[in-house]
Protein backbone atom coordinates (compact mmCIF):
# COMPACT_ATOMS: atom_id res chain seq x y z
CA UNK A 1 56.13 184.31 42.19
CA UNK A 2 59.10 185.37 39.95
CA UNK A 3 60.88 188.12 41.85
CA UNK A 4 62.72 190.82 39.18
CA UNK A 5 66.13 190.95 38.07
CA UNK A 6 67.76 194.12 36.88
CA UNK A 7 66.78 196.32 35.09
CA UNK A 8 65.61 197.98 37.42
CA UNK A 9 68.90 198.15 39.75
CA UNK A 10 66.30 200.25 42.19
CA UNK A 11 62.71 199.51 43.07
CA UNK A 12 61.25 202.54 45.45
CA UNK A 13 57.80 201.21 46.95
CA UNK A 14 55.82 204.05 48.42
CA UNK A 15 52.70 203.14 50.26
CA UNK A 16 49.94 205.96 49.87
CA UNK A 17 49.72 208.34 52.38
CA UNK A 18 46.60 207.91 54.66
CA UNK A 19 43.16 208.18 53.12
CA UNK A 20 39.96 209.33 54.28
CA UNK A 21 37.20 207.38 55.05
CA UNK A 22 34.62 206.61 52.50
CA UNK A 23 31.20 208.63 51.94
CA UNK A 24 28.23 206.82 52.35
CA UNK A 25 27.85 205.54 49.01
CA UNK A 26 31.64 206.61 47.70
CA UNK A 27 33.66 203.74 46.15
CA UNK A 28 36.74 202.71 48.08
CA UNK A 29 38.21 203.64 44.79
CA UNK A 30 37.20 207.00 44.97
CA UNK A 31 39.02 207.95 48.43
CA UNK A 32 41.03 211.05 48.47
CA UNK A 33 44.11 211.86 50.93
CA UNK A 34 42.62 213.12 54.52
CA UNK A 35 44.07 216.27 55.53
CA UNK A 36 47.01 214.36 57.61
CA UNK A 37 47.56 212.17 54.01
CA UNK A 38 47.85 215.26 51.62
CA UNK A 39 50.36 216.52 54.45
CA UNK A 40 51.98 213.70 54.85
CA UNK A 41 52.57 212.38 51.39
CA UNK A 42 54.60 216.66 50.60
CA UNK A 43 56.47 215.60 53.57
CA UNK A 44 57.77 211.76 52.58
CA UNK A 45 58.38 213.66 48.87
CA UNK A 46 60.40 216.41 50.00
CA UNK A 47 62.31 213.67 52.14
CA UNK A 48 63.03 211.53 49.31
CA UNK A 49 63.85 214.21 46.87
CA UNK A 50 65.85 215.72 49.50
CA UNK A 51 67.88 212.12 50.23
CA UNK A 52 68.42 212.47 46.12
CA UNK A 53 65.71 209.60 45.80
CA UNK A 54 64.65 209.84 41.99
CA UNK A 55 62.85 207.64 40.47
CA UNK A 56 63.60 207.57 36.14
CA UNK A 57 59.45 206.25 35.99
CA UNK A 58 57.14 206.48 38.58
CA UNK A 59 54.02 203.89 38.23
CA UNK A 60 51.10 204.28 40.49
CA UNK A 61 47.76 203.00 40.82
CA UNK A 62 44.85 205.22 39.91
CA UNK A 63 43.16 205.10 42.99
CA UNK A 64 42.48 208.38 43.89
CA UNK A 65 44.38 208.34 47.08
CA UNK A 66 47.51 207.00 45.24
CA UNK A 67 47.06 210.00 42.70
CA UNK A 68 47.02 212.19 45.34
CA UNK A 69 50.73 210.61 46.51
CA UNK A 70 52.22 210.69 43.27
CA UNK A 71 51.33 214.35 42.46
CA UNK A 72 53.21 215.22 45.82
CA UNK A 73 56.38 213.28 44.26
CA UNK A 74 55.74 214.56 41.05
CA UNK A 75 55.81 218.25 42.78
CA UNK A 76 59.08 217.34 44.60
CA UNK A 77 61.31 215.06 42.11
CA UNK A 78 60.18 218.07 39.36
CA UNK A 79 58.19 218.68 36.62
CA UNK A 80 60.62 216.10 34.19
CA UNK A 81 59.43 212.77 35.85
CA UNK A 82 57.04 210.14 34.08
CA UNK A 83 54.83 209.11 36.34
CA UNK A 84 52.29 206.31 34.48
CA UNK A 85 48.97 205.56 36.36
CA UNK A 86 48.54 201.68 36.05
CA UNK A 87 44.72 199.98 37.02
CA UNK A 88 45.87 197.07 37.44
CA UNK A 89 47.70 198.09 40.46
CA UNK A 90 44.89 198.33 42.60
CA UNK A 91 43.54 195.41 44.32
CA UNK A 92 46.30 193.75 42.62
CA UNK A 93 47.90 190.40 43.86
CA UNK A 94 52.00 190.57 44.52
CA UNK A 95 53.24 188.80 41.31
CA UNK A 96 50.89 191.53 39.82
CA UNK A 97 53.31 194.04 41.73
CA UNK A 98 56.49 192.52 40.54
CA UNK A 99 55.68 191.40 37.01
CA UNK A 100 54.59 195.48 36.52
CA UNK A 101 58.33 196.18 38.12
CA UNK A 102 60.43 193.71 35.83
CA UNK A 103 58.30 194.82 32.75
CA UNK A 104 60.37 197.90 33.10
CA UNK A 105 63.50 198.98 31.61
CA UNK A 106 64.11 201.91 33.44
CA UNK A 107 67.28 202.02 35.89
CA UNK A 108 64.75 203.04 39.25
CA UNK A 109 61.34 202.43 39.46
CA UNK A 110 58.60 204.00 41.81
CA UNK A 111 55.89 202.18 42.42
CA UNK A 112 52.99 203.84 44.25
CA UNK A 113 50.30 201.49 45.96
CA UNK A 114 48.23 199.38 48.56
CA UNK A 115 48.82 197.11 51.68
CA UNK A 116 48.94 194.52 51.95
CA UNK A 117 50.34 194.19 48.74
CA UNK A 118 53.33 197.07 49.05
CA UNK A 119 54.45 194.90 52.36
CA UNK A 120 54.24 191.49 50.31
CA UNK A 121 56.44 192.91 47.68
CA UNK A 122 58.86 194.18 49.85
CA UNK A 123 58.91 190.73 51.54
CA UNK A 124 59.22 189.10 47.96
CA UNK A 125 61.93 191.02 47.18
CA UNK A 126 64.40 191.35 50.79
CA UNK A 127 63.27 188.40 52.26
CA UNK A 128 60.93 187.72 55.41
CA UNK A 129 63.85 188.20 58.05
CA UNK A 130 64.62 191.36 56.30
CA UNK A 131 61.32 192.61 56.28
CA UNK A 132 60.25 191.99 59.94
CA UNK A 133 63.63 193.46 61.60
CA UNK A 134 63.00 196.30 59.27
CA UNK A 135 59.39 197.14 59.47
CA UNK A 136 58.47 196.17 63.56
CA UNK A 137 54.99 197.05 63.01
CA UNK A 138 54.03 196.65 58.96
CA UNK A 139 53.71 199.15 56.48
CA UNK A 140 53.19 202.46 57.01
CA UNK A 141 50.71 204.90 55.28
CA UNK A 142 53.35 207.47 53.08
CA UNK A 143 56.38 204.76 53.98
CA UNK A 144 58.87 204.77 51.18
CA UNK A 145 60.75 201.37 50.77
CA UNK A 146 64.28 201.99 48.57
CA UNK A 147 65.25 198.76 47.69
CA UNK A 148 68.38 198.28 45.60
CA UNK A 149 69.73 194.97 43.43
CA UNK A 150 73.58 194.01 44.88
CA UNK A 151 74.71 192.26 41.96
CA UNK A 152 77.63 190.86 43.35
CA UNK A 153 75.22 188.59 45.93
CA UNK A 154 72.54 188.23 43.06
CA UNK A 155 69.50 189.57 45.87
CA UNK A 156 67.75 192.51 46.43
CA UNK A 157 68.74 194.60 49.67
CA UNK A 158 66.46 197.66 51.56
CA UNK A 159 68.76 200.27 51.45
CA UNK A 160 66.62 202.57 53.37
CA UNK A 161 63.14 203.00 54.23
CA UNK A 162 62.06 207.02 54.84
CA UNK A 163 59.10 207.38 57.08
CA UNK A 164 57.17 210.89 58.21
C-alpha cells in the first residue's frame, strides 16, 4: 500500500450519507439516499462549505447513493466544482482508494465513497492511533474526514472531521 504524497496537500474523505435498504430484487448498486441520507448529506455540505471546505475536484463513486452525496456538495461548494464519478470506486480495495487520490494533481481532493474502505484510507493515511482516538466508534454515514499533508513532518494529519 503506497500512501500519497502531495499533490494533493488536502484529501477530504466523505462517507455517503445513509442509504436505504434494497428492493427485493434492486442491486446494492442501485440504492438511493433514505429520507434521513438526502437530509443528512445538505446538512454535512452546508457544514463543509460553511467551514470554507472546498474541494478543487471532487471524485465519487457512481453508486447511486454516493451520487446522491456529491450532488448535495456540488449544490453547496457551487455550481464551478468538478466533480468526476469514478467505477472503480465502488467495492474498491484501499490502495484502489489511494492510488485514485495520488493520480491527482489537484491541490484538494474529495473523495466520495464506501466503508469499510473510507475508514481504511483514513487509517492508511493518519495512522491507526490517529484513527481510533479520532473516530471512537468507526465511520460514520455523511462523516467528512479533512485530512491535510504537514510537510515539515513528511505525514498526513486529520485536521478535522465534520459530522451531522
Amino acid at each position: 500500500m503506497t500512501v500519497p504524497l502531495p499533490p494533493p496537500n488536502r484529501i477530504y474523505l466523505l462517507r455517503h450519507a445513509e442509504a436505504a435498504w434494497a428492493e427485493p430484487g434492486q442491486r446494492d448498486f442501485d440504492r438511493p439516499l433514505n429520507e434521513k441520507g438526502f437530509g443528512d448529506a445538505e446538512i454535512i455540505a452546508d457544514k463543509a462549505a460553511d467551514k470554507g471546505y472546498r474541494p478543487d475536484l471532487l471524485i465519487s463513486s457512481t453508486a447511486l447513493r454516493c451520487r446522491d452525496t456529491a450532488d448535495a456538495v456540488y449544490r453547496a461548494m457551487g455550481l464551478t466544482l468538478e466533480v468526476r464519478y469514478v467505477d472503480a470506486l465502488y467495492n474498491a480495495t484501499v490502495d484502489n482508494y489511494l492510488e485514485i487520490i495520488d493520480a491527482q494533481d489537484e491541490s484538494a481532493v474529495m473523495l466520495v465513497g464506501h466503508n469499510p474502505t473510507m475508514e481504511q484510507a483514513l487509517e492508511a493515511l493518519i495512522g491507526h492511533e490517529a484513527m481510533v482516538s479520532a473516530l471512537h466508534g468507526g465511520f460514520p454515514t455523511a462523516g467528512l474526514a479533512v485530512v491535510d499533508y504537514d510537510a515539515s513532518a513528511a505525514v498526513w494529519r486529520l485536521t478535522d472531521f465534520v459530522v451531522v
